[in-house]
Protein backbone atom coordinates (compact mmCIF):
# COMPACT_ATOMS: atom_id res chain seq x y z
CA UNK A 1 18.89 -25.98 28.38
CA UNK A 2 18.96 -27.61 24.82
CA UNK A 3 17.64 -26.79 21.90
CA UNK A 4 14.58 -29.74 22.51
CA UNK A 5 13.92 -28.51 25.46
CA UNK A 6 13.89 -24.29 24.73
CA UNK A 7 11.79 -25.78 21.87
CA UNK A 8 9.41 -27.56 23.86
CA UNK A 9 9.29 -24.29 25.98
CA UNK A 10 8.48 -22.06 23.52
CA UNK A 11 5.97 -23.97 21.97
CA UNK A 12 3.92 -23.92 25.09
CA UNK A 13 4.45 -20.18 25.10
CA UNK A 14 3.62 -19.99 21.85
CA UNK A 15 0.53 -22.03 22.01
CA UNK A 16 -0.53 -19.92 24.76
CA UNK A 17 0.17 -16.81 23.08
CA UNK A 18 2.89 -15.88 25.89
CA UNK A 19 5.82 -15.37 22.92
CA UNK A 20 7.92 -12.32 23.72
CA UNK A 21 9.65 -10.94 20.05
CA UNK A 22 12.63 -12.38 21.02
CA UNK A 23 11.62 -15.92 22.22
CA UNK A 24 9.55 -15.92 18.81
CA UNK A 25 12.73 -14.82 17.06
CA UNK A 26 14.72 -18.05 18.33
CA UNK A 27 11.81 -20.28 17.84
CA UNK A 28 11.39 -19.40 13.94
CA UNK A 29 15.79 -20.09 14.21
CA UNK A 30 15.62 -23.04 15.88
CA UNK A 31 12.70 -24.52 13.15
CA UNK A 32 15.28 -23.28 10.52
CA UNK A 33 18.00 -24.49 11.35
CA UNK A 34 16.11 -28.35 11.57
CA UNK A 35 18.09 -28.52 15.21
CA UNK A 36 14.95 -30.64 16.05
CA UNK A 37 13.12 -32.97 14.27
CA UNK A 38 8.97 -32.80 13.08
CA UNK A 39 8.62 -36.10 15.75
CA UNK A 40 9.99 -33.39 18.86
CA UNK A 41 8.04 -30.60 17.38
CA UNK A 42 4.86 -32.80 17.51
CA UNK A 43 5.47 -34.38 21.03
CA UNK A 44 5.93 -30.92 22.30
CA UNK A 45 3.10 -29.29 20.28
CA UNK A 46 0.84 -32.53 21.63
CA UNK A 47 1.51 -32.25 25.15
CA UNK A 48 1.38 -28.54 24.98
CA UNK A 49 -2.27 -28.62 24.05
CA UNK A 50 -3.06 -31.77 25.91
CA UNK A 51 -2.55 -29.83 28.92
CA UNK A 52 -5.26 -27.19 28.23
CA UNK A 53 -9.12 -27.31 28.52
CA UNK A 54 -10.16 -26.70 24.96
CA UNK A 55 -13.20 -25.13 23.55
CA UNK A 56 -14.42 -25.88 19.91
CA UNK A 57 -14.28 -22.78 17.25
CA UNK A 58 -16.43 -22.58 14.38
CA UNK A 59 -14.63 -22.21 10.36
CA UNK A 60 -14.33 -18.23 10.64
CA UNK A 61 -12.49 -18.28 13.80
CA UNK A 62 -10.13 -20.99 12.16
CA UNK A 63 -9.86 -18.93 9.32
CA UNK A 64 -8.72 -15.69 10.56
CA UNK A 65 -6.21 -17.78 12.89
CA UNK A 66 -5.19 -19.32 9.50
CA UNK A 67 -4.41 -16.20 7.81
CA UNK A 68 -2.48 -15.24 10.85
CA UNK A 69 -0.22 -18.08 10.87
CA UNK A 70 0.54 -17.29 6.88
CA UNK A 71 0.97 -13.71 8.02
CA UNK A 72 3.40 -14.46 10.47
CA UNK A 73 5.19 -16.56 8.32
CA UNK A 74 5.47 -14.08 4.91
CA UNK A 75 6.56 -11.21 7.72
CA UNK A 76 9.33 -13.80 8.76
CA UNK A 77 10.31 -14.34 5.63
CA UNK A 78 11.15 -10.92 4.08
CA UNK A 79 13.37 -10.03 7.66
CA UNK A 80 16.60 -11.01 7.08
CA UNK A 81 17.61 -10.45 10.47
CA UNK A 82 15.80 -13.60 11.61
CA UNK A 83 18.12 -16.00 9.85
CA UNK A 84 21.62 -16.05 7.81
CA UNK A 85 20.93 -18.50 5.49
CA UNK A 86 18.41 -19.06 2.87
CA UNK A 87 16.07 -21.26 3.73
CA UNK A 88 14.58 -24.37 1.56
CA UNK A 89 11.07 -23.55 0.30
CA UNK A 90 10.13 -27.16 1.06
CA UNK A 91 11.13 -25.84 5.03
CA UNK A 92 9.41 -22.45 4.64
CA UNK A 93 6.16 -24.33 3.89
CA UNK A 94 6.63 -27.15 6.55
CA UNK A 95 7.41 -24.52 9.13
CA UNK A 96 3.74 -22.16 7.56
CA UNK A 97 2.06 -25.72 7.97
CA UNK A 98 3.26 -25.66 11.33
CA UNK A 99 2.10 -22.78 12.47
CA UNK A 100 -1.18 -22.87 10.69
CA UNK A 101 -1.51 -26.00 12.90
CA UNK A 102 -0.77 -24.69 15.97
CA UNK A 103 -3.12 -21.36 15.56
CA UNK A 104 -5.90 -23.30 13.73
CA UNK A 105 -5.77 -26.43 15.98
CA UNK A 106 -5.19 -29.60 16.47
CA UNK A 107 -4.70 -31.87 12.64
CA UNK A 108 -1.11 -33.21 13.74
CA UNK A 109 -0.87 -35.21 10.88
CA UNK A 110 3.02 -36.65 11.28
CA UNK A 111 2.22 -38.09 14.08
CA UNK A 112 -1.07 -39.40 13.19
CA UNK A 113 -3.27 -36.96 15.74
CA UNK A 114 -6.49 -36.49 13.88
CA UNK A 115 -8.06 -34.28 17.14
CA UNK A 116 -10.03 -31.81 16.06
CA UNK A 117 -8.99 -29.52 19.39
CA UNK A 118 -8.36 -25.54 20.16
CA UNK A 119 -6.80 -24.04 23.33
CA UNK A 120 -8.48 -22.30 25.39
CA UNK A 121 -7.47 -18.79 24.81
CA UNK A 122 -8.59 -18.99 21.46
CA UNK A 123 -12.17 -18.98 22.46
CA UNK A 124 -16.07 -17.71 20.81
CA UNK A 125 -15.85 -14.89 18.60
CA UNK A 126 -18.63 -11.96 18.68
CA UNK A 127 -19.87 -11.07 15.14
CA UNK A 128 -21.38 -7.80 14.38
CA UNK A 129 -22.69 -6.62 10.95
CA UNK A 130 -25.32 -4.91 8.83
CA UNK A 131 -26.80 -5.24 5.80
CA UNK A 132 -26.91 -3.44 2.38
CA UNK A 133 -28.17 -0.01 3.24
CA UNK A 134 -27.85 -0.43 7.13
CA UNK A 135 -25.57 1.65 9.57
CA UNK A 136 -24.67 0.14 13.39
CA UNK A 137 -22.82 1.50 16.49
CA UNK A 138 -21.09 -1.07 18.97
CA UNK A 139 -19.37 -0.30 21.93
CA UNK A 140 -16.70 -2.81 22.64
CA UNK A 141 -16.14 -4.31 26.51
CA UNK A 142 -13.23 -1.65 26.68
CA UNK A 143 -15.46 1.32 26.18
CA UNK A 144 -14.30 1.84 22.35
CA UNK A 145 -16.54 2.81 20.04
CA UNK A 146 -17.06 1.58 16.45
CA UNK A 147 -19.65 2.98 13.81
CA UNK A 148 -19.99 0.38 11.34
CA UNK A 149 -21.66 1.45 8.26
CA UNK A 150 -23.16 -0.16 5.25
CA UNK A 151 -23.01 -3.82 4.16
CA UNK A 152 -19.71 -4.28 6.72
CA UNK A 153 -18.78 -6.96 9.48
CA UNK A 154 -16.82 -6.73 12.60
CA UNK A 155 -15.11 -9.54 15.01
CA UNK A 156 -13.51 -9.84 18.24
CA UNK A 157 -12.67 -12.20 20.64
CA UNK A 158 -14.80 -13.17 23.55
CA UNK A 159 -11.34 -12.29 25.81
CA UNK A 160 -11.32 -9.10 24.16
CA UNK A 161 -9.48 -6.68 26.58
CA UNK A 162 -7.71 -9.36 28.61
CA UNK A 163 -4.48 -10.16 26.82
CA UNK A 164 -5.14 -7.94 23.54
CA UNK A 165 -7.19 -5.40 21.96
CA UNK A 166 -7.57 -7.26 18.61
CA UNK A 167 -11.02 -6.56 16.17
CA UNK A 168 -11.28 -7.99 12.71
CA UNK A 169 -12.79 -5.34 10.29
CA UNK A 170 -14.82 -6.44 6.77
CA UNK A 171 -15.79 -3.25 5.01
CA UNK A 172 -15.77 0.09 6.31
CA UNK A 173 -15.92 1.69 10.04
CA UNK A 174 -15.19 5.04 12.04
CA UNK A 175 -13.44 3.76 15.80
CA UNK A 176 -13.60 5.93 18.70
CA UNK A 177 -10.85 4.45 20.67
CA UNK A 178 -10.33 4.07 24.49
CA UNK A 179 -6.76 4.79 25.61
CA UNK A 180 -4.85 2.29 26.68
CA UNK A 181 -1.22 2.48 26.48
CA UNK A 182 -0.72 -0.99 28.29
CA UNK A 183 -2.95 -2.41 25.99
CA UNK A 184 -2.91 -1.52 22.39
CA UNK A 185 -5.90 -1.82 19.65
CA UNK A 186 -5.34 -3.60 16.25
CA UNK A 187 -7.43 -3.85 13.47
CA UNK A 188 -6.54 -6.82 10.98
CA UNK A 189 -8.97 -5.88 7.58
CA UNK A 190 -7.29 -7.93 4.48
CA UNK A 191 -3.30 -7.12 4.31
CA UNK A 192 -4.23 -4.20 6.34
CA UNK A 193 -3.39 -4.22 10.07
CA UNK A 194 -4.07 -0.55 12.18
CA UNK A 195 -2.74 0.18 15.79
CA UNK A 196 -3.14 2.37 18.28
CA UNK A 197 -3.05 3.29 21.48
CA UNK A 198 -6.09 6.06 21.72
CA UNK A 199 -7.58 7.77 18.79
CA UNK A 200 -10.40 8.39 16.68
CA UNK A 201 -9.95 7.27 12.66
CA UNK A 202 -11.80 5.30 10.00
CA UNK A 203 -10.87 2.57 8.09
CA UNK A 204 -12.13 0.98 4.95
CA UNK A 205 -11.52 -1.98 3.04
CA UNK A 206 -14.14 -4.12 1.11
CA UNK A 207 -13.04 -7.84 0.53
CA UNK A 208 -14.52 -6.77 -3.15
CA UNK A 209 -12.76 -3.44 -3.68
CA UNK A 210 -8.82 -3.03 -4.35
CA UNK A 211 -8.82 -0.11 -2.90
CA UNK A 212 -8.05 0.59 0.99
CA UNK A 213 -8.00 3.86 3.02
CA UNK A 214 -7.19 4.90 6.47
CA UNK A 215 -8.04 8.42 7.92
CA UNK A 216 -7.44 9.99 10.93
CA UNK A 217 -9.66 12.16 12.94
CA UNK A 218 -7.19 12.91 15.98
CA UNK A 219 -4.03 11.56 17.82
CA UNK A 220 -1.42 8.83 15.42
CA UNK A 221 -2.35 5.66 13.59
CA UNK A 222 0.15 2.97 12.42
CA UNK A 223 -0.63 1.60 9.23
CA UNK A 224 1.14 -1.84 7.88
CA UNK A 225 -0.27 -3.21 4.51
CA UNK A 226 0.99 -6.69 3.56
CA UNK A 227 4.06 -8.17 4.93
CA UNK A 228 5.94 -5.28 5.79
CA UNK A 229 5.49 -3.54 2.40
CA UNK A 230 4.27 -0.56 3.67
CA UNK A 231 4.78 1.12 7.10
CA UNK A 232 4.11 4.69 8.42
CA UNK A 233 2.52 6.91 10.97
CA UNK A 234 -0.56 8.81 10.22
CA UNK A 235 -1.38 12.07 12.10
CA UNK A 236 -4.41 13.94 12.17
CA UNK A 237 -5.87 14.94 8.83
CA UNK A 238 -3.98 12.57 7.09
CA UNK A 239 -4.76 9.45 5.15
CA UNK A 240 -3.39 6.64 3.49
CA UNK A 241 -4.75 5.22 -0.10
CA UNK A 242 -3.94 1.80 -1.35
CA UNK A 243 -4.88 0.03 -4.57
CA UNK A 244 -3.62 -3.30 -4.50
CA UNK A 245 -5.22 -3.16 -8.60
CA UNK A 246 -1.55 -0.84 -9.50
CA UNK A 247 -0.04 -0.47 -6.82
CA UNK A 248 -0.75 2.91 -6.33
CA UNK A 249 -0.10 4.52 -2.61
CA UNK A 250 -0.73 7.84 -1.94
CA UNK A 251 -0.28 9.61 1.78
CA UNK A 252 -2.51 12.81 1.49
CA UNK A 253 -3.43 15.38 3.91
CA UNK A 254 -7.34 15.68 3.82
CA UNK A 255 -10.08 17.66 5.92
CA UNK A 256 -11.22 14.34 7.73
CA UNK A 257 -14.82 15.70 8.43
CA UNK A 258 -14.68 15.09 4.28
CA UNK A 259 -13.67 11.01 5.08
CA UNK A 260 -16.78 10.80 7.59
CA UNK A 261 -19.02 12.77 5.82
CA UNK A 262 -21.01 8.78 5.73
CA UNK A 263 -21.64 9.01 9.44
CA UNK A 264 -23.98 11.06 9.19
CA UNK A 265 -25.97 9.62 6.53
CA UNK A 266 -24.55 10.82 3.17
CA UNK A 267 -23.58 8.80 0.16
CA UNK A 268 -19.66 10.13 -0.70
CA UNK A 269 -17.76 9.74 -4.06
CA UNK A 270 -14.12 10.45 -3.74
CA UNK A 271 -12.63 10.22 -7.02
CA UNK A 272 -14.08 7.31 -7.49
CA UNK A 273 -14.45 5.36 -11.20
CA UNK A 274 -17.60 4.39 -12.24
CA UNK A 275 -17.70 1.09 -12.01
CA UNK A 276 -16.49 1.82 -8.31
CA UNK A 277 -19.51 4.28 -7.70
CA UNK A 278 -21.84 1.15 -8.85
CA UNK A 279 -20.22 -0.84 -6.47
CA UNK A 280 -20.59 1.58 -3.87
CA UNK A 281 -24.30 1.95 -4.73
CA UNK A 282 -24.91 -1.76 -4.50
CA UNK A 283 -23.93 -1.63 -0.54
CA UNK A 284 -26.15 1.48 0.23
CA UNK A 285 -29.32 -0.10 -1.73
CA UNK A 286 -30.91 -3.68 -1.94
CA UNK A 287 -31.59 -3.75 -5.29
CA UNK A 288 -30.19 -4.54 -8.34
CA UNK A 289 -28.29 -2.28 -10.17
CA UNK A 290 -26.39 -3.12 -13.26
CA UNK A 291 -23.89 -0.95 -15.54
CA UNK A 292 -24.21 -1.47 -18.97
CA UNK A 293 -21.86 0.87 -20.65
CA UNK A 294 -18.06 1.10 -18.52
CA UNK A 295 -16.30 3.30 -21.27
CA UNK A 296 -16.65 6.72 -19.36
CA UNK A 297 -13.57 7.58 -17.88
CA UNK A 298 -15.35 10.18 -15.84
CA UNK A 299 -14.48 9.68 -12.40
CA UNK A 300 -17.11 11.06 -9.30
CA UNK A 301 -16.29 13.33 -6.38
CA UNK A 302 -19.22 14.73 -3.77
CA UNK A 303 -21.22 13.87 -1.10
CA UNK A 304 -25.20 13.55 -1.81
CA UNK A 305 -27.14 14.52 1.47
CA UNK A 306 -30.40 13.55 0.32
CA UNK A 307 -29.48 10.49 -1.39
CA UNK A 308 -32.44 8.82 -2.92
CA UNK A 309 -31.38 5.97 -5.55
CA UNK A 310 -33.11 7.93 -8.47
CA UNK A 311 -31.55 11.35 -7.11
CA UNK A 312 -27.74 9.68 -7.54
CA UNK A 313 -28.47 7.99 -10.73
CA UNK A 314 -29.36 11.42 -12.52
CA UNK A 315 -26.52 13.04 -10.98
CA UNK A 316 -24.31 9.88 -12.10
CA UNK A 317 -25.73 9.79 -15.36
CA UNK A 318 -25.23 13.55 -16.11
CA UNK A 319 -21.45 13.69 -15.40
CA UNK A 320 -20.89 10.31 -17.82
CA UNK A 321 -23.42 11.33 -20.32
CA UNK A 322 -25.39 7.97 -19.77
CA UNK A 323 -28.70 7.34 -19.02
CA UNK A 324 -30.78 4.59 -16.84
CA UNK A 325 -33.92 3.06 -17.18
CA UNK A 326 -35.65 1.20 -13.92
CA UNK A 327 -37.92 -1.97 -14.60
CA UNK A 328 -39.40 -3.63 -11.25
CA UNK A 329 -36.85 -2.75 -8.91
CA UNK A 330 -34.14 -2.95 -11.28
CA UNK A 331 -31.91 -0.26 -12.63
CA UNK A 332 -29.55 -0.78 -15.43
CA UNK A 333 -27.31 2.29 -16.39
CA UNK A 334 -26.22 2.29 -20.60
């Protein structure tokens, strides 16, 4: 076989998400080395997805394929093992666009394609979320199950449980997981990504907060932030914090009752600064609340059981020696 036609192979495993490591290893060598040109890659990639029945995805589902294709692609980059020679950064961003086209469907714009298409296997996403002050369970087709707490979103894909065990994860949420050696769970939140194969652990990461945490309850986590930058194994009791704001990581071992003291209704500060306690307060309570003053340096630790807005303000107020004042729903803290 020649390198066209192991390209034109591969493609149609890739496009049907049938890539082994290896056979994605020589298709990322075989773009780099330019052993083909963009006309091959097209006619392959065209009558690769010609030959599926297509369903139409709406712009979050392209977007989360999107950032996978980048993902891939910044992952690829930093292994040296996949290639021996620098590559051209005009190549590195033909081969992202590329990809981005294959996972996000259908623009093949050297060719002159304009078909708006997606395979098949890429099919309707379920969406799951609550609100500002609003906690949900789910239980996912495979039995897992996810407590999703305040002002957070979940996704997954309608073939959930099929091929993959894959969730997408906006804001914070405890996961009960169903074993499943043959088919491991992954939870993509940000630059974070989670797997496992059965355990119990929580995970949070706000789009709008630099800092990210993973905790486990029982059995081993892997935790991989950005591409490859960090990589490790958590165990029970154990927990990873990342601020992307300093770069600060910290690996601690913590009681995780303490983590997922939220599940059962209480309002936690974990070191927390105050302008991330307002923040914090903001997703527990539908109102507006503004700080005024940010030059305490104070920074907040407990959990408040009964957890009325007016209770935490006073007990917020007392450790930075500020005060708040409420007009019509509205709470400003100077």
């Amino acid at each position: 076989m020649n390198d066209e036609e192991l390209t034109r192979d591969l493609v149609v495993k890739y496009i049907n998400r049938s890539c082994t490591e290896d056979e994605l290893r020589t298709l990322f060598s075989l773009l780099e080395k330019n052993s083909i040109s963009l006309a091959e890659w097209d006619a392959a990639t065209q009558k690769a997805w010609n030959d599926e029945p297509v369903e139409t995805l709406d712009a979050d589902t392209c977007g989360i394929y999107r950032d996978k294709a980048m993902r891939l692609i910044g992952k690829h980059k930093k292994n040296a093992g996949f290639h021996k020679r620098a590559v051209p950064p005009r190549r590195i961003a033909a081969i992202a666009a590329s990809l981005a086209i294959l996972i996000t469907g259908g623009y093949f714009v050297t060719s002159g394609i304009m078909e708006n298409r997606l395979e098949k296997q890429l099919a309707t996403y379920e969406h799951v979320g609550t609100d500002a002050g609003q906690m949900r369970e789910v239980t996912l087709p495979d039995g897992t199950e996810v407590t999703l707490n305040v002002a957070s979103s979940l996704k997954y894909n309608a073939r959930y449980g099929k091929d993959a065990r894959e969730v997408w994860l906006d804001g914070e949420a405890y996961f009960d997981v169903k074993s499943d050696a043959g088919c491991p769970f992954s939870i993509h939140s940000g630059q974070l990504d989670v797997n496992v194969t059965g355990t119990s652990f929580n995970v949070c990461s706000y789009p709008d907060d630099p800092r990210a945490s993973v905790t486990v309850k029982s059995g081993r986590v892997g935790v991989v932030y950005g591409s490859d930058d960090i990589r490790m194994t958590l165990r029970q009791d154990e927990e990873i914090v990342i601020n992307t704001d300093d770069s600060y990581v910290s690996r601690n071992a913590v009681p995780a009752k303490d983590a997922l003291a939220w599940i059962k209704g209480c309002l936690v500060f974990r070191q927390n600064t105050l302008s991330e306690a307002i923040r914090i307060l903001r997703r527990y309570y539908p109102c507006d609340i503004e700080l005024r003053d940010s030059t305490s340096r104070v920074r907040l630790s407990g959990t408040h059981d009964n957890k009325s807005l007016e209770s935490v303000l006073e007990s917020i107020c007392f450790s930075a020696g500020l005060q708040y004042t409420e007009n019509d729903g509205r709470y400003i803290i100077y």
